[in-house]
Protein backbone atom coordinates (compact mmCIF):
# COMPACT_ATOMS: atom_id res chain seq x y z
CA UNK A 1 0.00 0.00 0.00
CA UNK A 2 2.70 2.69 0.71
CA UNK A 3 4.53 1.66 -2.68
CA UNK A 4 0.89 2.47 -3.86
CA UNK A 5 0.43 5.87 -2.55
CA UNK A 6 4.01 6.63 -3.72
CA UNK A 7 3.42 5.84 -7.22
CA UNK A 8 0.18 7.77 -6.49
CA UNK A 9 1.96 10.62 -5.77
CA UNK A 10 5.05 10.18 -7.94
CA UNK A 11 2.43 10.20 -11.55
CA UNK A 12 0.78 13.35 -9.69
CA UNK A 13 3.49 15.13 -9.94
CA UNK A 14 3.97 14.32 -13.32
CA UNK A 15 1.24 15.80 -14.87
CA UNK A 16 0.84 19.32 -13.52
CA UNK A 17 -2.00 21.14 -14.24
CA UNK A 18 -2.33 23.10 -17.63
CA UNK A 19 -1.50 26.82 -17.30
CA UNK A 20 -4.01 29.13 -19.14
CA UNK A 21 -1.18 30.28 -21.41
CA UNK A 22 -0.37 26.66 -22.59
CA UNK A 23 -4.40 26.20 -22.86
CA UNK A 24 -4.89 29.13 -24.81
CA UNK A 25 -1.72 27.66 -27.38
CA UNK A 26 -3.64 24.12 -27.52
CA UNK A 27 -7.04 25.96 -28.40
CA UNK A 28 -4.83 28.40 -31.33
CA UNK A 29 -3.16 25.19 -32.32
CA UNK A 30 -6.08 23.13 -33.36
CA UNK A 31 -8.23 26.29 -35.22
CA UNK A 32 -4.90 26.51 -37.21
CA UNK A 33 -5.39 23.12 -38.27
CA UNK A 34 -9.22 23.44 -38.32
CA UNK A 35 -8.58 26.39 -40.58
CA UNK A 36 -5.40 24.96 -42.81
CA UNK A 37 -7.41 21.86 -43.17
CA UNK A 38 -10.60 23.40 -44.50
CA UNK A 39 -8.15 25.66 -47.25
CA UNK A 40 -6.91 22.05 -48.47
CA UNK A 41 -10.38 20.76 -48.63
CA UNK A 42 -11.20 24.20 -50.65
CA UNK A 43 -8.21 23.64 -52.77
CA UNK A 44 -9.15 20.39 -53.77
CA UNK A 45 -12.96 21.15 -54.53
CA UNK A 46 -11.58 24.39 -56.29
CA UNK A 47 -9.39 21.56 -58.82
CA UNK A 48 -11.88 19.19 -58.99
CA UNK A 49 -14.54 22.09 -59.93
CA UNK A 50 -12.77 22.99 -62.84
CA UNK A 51 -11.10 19.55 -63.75
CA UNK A 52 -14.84 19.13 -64.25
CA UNK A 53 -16.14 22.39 -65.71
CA UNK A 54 -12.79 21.65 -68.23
CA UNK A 55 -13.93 17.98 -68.73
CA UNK A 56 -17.68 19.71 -69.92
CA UNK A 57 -16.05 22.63 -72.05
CA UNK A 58 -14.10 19.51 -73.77
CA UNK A 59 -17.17 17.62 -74.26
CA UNK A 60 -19.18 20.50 -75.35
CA UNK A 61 -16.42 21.43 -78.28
CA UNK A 62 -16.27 17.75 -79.73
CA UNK A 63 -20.02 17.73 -80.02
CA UNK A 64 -19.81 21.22 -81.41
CA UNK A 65 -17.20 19.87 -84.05
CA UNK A 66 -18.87 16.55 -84.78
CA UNK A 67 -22.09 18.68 -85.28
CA UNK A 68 -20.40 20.93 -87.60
CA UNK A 69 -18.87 18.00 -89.72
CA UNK A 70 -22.55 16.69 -89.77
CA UNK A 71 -23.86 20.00 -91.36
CA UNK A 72 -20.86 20.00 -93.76
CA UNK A 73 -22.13 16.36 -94.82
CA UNK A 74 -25.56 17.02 -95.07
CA UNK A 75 -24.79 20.28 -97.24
CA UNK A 76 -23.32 18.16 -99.72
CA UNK A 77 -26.30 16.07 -99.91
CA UNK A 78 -27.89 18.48 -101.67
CA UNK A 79 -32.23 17.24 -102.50
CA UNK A 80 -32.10 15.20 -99.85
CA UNK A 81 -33.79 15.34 -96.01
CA UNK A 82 -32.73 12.84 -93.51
CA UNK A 83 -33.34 13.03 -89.27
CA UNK A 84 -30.15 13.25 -87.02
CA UNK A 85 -29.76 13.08 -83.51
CA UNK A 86 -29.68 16.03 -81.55
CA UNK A 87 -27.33 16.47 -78.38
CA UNK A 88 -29.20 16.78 -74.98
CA UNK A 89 -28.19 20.03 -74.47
CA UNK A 90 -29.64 21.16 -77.51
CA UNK A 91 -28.15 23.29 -80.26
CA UNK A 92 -28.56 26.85 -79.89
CA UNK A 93 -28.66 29.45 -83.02
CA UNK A 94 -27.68 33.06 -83.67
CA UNK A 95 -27.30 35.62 -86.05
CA UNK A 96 -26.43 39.51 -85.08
CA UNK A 97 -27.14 42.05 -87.25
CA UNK A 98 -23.64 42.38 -88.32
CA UNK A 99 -23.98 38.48 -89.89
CA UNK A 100 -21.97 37.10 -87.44
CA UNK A 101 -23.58 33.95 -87.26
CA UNK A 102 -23.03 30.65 -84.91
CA UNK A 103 -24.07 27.73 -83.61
CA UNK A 104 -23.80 26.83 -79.87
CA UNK A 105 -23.57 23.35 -77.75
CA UNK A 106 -23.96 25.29 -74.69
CA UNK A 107 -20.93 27.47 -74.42
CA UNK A 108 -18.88 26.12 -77.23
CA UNK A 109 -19.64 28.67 -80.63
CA UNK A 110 -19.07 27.54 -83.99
CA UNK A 111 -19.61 29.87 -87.26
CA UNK A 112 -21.34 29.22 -89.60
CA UNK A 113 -18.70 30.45 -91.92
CA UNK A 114 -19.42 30.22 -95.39
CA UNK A 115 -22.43 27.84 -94.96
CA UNK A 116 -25.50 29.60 -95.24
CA UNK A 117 -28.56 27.74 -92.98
CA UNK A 118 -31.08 28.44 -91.19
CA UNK A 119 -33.11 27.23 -88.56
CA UNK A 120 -35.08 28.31 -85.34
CA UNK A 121 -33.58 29.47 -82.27
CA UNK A 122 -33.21 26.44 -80.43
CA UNK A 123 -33.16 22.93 -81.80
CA UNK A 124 -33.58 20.25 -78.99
CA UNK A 125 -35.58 17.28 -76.98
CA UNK A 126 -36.03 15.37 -80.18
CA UNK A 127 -34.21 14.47 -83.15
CA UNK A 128 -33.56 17.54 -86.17
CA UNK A 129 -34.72 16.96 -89.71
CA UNK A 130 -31.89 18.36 -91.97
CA UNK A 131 -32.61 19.28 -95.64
CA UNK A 132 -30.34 20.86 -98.62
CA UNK A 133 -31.67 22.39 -101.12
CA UNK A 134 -29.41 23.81 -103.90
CA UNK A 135 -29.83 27.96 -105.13
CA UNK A 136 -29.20 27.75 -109.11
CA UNK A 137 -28.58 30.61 -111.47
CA UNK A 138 -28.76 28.68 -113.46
CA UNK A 139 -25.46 26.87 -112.28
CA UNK A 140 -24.96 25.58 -108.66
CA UNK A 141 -24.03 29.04 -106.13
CA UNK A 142 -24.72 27.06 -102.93
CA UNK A 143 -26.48 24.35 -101.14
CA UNK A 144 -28.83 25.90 -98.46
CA UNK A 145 -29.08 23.85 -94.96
CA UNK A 146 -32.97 24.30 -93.53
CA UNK A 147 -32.85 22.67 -90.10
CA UNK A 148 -36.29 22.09 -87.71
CA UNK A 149 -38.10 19.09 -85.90
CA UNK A 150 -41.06 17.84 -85.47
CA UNK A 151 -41.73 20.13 -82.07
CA UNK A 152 -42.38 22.74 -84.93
CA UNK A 153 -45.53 23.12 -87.09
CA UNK A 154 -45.44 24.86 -90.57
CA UNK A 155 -49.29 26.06 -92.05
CA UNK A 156 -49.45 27.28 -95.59
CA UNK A 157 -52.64 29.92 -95.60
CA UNK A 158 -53.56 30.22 -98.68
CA UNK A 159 -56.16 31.16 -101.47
CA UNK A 160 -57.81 28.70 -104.05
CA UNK A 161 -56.64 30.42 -106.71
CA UNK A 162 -53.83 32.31 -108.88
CA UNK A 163 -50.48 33.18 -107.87
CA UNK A 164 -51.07 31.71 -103.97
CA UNK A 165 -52.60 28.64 -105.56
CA UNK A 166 -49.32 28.27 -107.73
CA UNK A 167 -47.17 29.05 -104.74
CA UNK A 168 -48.58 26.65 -102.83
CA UNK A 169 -48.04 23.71 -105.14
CA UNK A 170 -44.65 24.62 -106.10
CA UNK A 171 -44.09 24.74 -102.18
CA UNK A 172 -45.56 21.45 -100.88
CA UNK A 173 -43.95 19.41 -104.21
CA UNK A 174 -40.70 19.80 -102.60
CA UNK A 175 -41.02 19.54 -98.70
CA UNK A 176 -39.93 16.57 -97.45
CA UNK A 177 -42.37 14.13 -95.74
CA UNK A 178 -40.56 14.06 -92.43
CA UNK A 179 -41.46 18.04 -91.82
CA UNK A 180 -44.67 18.80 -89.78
CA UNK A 181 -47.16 20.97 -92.22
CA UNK A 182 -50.36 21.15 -92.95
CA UNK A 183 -52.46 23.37 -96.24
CA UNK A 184 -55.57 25.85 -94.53
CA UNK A 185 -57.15 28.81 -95.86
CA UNK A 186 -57.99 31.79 -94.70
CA UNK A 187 -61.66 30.69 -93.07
CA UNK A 188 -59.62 28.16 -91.73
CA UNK A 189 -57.10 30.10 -89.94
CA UNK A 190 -59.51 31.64 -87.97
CA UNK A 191 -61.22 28.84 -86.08
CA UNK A 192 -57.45 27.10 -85.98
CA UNK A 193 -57.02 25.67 -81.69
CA UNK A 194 -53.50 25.85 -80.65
CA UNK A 195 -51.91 22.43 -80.59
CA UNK A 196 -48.85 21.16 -78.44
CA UNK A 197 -45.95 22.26 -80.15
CA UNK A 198 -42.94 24.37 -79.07
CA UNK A 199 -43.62 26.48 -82.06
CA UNK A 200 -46.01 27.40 -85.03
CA UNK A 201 -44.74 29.22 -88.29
CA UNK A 202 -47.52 30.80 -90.76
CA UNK A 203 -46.72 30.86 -93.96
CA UNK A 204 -49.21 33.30 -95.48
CA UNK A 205 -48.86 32.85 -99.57
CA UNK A 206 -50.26 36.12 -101.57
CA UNK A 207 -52.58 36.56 -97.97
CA UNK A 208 -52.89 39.29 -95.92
CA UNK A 209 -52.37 38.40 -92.34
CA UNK A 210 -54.58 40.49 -90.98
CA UNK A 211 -56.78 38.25 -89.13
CA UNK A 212 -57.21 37.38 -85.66
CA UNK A 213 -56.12 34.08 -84.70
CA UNK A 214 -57.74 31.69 -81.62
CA UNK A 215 -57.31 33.13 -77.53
CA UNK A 216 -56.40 29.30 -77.32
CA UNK A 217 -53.43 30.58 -79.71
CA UNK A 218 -52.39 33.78 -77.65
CA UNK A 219 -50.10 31.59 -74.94
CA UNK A 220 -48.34 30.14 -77.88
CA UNK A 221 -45.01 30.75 -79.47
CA UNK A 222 -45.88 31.74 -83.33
CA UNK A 223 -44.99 33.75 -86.31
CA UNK A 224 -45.79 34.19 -89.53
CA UNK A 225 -44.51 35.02 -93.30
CA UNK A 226 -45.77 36.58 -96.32
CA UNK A 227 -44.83 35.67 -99.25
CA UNK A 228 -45.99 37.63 -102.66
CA UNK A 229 -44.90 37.93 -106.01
CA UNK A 230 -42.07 40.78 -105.12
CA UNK A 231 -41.08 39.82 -101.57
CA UNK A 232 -41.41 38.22 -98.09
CA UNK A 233 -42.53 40.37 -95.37
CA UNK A 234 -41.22 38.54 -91.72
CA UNK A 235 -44.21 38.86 -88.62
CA UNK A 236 -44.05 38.76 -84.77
CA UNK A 237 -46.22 37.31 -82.69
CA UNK A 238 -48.56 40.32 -80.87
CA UNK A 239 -50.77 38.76 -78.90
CA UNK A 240 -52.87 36.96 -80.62
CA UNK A 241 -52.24 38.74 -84.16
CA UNK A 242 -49.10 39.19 -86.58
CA UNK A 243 -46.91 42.33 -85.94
CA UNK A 244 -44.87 43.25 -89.79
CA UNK A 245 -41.12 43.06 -88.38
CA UNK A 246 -39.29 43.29 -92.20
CA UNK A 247 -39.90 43.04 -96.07
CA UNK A 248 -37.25 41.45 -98.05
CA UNK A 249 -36.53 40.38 -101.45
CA UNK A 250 -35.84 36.77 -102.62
CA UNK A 251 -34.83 34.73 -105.38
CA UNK A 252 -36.25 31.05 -106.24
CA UNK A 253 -38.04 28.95 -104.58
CA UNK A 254 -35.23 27.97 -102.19
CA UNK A 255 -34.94 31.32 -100.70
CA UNK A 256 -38.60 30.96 -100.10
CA UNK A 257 -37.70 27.89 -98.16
CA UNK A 258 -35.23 30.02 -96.11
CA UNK A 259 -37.39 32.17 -94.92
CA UNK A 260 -39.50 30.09 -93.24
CA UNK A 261 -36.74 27.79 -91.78
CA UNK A 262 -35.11 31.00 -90.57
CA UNK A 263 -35.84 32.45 -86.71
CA UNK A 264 -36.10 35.92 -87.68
CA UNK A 265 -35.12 38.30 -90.75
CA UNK A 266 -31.91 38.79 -90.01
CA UNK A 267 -30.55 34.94 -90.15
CA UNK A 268 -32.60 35.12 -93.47
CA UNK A 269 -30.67 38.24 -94.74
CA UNK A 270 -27.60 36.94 -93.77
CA UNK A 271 -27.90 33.48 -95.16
CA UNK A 272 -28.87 35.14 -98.38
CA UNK A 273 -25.58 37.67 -98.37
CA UNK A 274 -23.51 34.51 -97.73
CA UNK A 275 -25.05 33.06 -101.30
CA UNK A 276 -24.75 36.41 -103.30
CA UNK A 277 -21.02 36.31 -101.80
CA UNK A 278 -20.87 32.62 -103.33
CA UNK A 279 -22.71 33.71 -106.44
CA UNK A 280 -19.82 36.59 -106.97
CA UNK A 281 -17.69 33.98 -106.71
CA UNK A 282 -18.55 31.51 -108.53
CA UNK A 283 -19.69 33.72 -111.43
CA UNK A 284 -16.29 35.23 -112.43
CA UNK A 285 -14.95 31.85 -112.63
CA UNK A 286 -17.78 30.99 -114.87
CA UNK A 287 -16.55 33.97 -116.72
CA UNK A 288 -13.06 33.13 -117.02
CA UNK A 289 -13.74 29.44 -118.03
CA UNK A 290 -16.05 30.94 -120.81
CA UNK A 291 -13.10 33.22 -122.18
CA UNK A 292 -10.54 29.95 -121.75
CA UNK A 293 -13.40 28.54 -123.62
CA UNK A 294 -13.60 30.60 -126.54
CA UNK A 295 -9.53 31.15 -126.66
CA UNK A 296 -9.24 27.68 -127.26
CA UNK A 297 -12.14 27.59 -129.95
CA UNK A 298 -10.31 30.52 -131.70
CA UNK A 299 -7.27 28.93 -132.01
CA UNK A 300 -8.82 25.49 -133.02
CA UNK A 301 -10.47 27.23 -135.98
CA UNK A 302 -13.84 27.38 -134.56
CA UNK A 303 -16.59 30.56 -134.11
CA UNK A 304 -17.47 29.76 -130.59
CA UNK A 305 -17.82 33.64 -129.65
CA UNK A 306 -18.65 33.60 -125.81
CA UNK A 307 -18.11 37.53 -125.46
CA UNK A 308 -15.01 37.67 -124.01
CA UNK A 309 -12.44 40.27 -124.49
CA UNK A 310 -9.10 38.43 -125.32
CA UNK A 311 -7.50 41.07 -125.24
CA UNK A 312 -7.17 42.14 -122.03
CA UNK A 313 -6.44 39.81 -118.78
CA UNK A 314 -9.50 41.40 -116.78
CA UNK A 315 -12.43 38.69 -118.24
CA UNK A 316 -14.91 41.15 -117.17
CA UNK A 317 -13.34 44.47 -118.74
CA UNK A 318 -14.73 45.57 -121.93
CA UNK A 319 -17.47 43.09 -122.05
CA UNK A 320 -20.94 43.92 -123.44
CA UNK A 321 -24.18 43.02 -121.27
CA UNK A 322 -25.72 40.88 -124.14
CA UNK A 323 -22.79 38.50 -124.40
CA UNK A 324 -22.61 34.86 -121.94
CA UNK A 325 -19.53 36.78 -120.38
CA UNK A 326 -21.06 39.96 -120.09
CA UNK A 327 -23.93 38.46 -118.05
CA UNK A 328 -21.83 36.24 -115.97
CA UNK A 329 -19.57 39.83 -115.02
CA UNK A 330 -23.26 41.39 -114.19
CA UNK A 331 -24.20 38.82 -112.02
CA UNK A 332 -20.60 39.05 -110.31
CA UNK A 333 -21.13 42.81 -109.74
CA UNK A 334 -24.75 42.14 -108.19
CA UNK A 335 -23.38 39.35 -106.37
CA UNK A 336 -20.25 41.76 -104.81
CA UNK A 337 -23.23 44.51 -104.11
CA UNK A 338 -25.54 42.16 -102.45
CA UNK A 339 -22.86 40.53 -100.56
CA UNK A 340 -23.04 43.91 -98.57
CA UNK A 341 -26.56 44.74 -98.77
CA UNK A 342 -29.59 43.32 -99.83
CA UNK A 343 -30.97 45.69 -102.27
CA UNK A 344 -34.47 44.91 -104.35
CA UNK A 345 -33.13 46.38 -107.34
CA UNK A 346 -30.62 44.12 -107.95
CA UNK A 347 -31.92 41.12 -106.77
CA UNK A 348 -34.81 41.69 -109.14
CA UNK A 349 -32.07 41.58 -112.07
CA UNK A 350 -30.70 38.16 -110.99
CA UNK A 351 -34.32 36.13 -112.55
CA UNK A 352 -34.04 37.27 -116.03
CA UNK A 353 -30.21 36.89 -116.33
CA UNK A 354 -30.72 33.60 -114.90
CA UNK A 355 -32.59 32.80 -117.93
CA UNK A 356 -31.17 34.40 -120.02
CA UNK A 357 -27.47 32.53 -119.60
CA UNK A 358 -28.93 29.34 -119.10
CA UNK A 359 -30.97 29.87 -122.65
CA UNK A 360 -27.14 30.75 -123.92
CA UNK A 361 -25.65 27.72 -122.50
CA UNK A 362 -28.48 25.99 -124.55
CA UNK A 363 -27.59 27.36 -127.65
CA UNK A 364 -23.89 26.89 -127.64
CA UNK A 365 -24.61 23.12 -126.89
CA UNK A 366 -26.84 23.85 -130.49
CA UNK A 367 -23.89 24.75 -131.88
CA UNK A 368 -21.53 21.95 -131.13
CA UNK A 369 -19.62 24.69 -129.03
CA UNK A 370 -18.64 23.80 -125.22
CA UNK A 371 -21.01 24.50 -122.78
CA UNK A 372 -19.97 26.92 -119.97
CA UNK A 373 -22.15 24.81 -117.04
């Protein structure tokens, strides 16, 4: 017992009391590791938060160029309408007034570039339809991309007769099964219930939209075209009526088809400067062929006269209006002017020299002379 009581005292003596200095120390030392611990844990969250947010921006650009390759393809299919899958994030697209144009997989952009397409604002939840349809004058300028799905409805309004009743056959020939539309008239429109779909367009052909449509209508998202023999005019929705936003020109039946693929005016106006851009293009090299053309038949013997003046290395200097070279060089001067500006004047030139070259292209064929196209 007193070897006990010894020990007793002897580990007593070992562990003195804490002082409130020392206690104060312990209490500093563990919120220092309380604190330097919790700025690891942040550390790591902070890496792993963007080792993820990098991980989606990856993601979101290989979708963004595997979508892009898919447009390239489907431009090149030009007549044809097939259905793609669409990612779940949707695709997203924009046009600013300056035609700078993109496509977006959330935040990764692509331009459209030198692609002219058009679709509505938002593609997404099921899969697109994609359809090509190539602008001639009378050669190939460009193949224009219409994109949609079947979450939007297309209504031709129409009239039972004359130019509307024209339009509206030359308009449903083409459009591919897979697209949601439907033929009404006028008396029609106006008893017309809404229906479940993210979106209605009204195509109004050679019809005033100047009607009321259905309250059921007025919760919807809609909007409307006109179409007439000199122009489209684009609508708003306002209310439950159209509100005239913009009147444009067009040219052909595809351009038509833009138009009411297109979200608004301005993706229209700036898919059609990217094809008068092409058509400038495309048309001076149609040109020079055409002087290589009749250079060759010259020198062979032959009196295949294409216009051109071989005299001078400028193919579209000199020329005279009448001439297959003369009307490709006006078409490359409208095409440089409406690359800028879409301007009726013009673009009501570009139908009767359309014509006019392809009846030229007919005749040199008549004449055992090269064709240009």
């Amino acid at each position: 017992m007193a070897i006990d009581r010894i020990a007793a005292a002897s580990f007593g003596r070992l562990r003195p009391p804490i002082s409130g200095k020392k206690a104060f120390e312990l209490q500093f030392h563990w919120i220092f590791v309380l604190i330097a611990g919790a700025l690891i844990l942040a550390f790591f969250f902070s890496v792993a938060q963007k080792q993820r947010q990098y991980s989606q921006e990856k993601l979101q650009l290989t979708l963004a160029t595997d979508i892009e390759n898919i447009f390239t393809g489907a431009i090149a299919s030009r007549g044809t309408a097939q259905t793609l899958p669409v990612p779940p994030q949707g695709i997203a697209f924009e046009c600013s007034e300056g035609c700078s144009c993109e496509f977006r997989i959330e935040k990764a952009p692509r331009q459209f570039g030198d692609k002219a397409m058009f679709a509505p604002e938002i593609l997404k939840d099921q899969e697109i339809v994609v359809w090509s349809l190539e602008l001639k004058m009378p050669y190939r300028v460009i193949n224009f991309l219409y994109l949609t799905n079947p979450n939007i409805k297309y209504y031709f309004v129409h009239q039972e007769e004359g130019f509307s009743q024209s339009l509206l056959k030359q308009l449903t020939k083409n459009m591919p099964s897979l697209l949601q539309y439907e033929n009404i008239t006028v008396t029609e429109l106006t008893s017309l219930k809404a229906e479940d779909y993210q979106h209605t367009k009204f195509v109004f052909l050679n019809v005033e939209p100047s009607v009321s449509l259905d309250e059921s209508l007025e919760k919807k998202s809609f909007s409307g075209i006109k179409v007439d023999q000199n122009g489209i005019a684009f609508y708003e929705k306002d209310d439950n009526k159209f509100s005239r936003i913009k009147y444009l020109s067009y040219v052909g039946l595809p351009s038509i088809y833009a138009a009411m693929f297109a979200q608004d005016h301005v993706m229209y106006e700036c898919g059609l400067r990217t094809a008068f851009r092409k058509l400038a293009y495309v048309s001076l090299l149609y040109a020079e062929r055409a002087a290589e053309l009749q250079q060759k038949s010259f020198e062979a013997g032959r009196d295949c006269d294409y216009g051109a003046s071989l005299s001078s290395t400028d193919v579209c200097k000199d020329t005279t209006p009448s001439t297959a070279v003369g009307m490709l060089c006006e078409q490359h001067k409208y095409g440089q002017a409406l690359a800028n500006k879409i301007d009726d004047k013009f673009v009501a030139r570009l139908s009767p020299l359309k014509e006019q070259l392809d009846s030229a292209n007919r005749n040199f064929l008549a004449q055992s002379c090269p064709e240009m196209f």
